[in-house]
C-alpha atoms as a PDB file:
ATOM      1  CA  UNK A   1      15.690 176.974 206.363  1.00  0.00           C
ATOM      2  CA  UNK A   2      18.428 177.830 203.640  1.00  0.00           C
ATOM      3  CA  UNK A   3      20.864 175.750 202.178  1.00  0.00           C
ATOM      4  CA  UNK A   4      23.814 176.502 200.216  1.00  0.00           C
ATOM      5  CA  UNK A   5      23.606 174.574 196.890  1.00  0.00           C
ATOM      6  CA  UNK A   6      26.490 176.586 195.032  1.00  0.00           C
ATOM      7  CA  UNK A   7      28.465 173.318 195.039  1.00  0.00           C
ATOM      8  CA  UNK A   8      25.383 171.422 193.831  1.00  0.00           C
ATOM      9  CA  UNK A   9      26.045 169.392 190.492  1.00  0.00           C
ATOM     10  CA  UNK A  10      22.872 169.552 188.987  1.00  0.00           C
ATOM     11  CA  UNK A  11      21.261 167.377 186.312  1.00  0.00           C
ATOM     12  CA  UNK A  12      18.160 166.844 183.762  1.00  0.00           C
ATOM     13  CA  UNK A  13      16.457 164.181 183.200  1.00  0.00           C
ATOM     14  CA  UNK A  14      18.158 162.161 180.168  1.00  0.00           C
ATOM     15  CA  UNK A  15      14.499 162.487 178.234  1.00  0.00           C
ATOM     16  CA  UNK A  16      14.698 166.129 178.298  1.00  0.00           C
ATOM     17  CA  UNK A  17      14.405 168.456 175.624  1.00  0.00           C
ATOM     18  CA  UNK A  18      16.719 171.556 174.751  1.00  0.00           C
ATOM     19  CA  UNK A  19      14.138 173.592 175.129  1.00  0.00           C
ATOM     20  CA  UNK A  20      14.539 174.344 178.830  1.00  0.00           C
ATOM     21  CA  UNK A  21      11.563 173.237 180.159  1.00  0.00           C
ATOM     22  CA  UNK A  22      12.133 170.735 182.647  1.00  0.00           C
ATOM     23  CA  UNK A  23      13.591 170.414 185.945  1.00  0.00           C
ATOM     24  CA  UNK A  24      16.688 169.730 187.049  1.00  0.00           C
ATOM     25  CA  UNK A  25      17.706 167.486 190.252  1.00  0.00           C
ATOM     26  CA  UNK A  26      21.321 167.507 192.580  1.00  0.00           C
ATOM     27  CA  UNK A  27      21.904 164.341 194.972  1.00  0.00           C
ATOM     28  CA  UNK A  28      23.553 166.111 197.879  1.00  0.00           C
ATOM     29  CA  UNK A  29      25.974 165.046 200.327  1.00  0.00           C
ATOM     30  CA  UNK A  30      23.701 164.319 202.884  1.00  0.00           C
ATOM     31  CA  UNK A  31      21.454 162.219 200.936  1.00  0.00           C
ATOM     32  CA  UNK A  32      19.448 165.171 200.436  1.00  0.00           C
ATOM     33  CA  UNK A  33      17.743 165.465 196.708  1.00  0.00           C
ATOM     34  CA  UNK A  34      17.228 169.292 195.533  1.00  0.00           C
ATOM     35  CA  UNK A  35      14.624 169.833 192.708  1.00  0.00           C
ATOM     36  CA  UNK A  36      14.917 173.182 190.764  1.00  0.00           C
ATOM     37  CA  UNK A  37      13.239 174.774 187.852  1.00  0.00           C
ATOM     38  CA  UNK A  38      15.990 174.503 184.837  1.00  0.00           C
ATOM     39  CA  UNK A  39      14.504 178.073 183.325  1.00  0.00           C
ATOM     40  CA  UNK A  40      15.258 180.089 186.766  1.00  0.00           C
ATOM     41  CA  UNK A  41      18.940 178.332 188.078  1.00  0.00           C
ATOM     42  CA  UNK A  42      19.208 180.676 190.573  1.00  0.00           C
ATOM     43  CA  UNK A  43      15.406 180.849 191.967  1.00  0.00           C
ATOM     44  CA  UNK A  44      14.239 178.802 194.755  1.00  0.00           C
ATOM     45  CA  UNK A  45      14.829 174.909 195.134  1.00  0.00           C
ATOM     46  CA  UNK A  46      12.858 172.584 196.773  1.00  0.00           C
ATOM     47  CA  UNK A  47      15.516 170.010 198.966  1.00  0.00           C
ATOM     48  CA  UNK A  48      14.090 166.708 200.117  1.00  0.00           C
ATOM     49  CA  UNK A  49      14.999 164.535 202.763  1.00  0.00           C
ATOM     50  CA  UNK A  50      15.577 160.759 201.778  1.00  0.00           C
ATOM     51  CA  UNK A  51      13.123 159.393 203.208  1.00  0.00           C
ATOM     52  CA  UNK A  52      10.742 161.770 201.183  1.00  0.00           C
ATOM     53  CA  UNK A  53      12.550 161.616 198.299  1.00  0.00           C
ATOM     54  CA  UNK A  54      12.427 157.695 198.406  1.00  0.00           C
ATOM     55  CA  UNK A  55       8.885 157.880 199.307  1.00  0.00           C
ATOM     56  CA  UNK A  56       8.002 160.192 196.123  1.00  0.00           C
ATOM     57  CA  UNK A  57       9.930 157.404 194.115  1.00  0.00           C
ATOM     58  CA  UNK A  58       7.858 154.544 195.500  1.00  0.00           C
ATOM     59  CA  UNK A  59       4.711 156.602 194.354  1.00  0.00           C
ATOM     60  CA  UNK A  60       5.683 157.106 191.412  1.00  0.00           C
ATOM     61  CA  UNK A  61       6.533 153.380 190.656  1.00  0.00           C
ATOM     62  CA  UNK A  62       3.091 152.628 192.006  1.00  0.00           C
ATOM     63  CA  UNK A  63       1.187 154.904 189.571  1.00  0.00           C
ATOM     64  CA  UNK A  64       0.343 157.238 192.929  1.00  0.00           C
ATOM     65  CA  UNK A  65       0.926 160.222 190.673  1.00  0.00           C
ATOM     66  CA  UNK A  66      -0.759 158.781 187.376  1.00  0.00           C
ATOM     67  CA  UNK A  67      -3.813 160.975 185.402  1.00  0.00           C
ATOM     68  CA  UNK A  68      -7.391 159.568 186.159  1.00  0.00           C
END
């Protein structure tokens, strides 16, 4: 599936360095979070669904993602 994110606003993470290597998130309309590479802005995004996004979030906060 496709979605138009031309109307996205996107943003970087407020840690983020100026040298372009990060990622860059848009909350859309819908609820909807898109994830993109900052270095490519008009490659491929990945678009989650609230309820994945929030999900993702709650992992986080629970050290799910954390190095051994």
């Amino acid at each position: 599936m496709s979605m138009d994110l031309s109307g996205a606003k996107w943003f970087k993470a407020s840690y983020s360095q100026s040298g372009g290597d990060c990622v860059e998130a848009a909350h859309l309309d819908d609820g909807s979070v898109a994830i993109r590479d900052s270095k490519n802005p008009t490659g491929p995004a990945l678009v989650y669904t609230p309820r994945e996004w929030d999900a993702f979030l709650a992992g986080v906060r629970d050290g799910e993602f954390d190095r051994p």
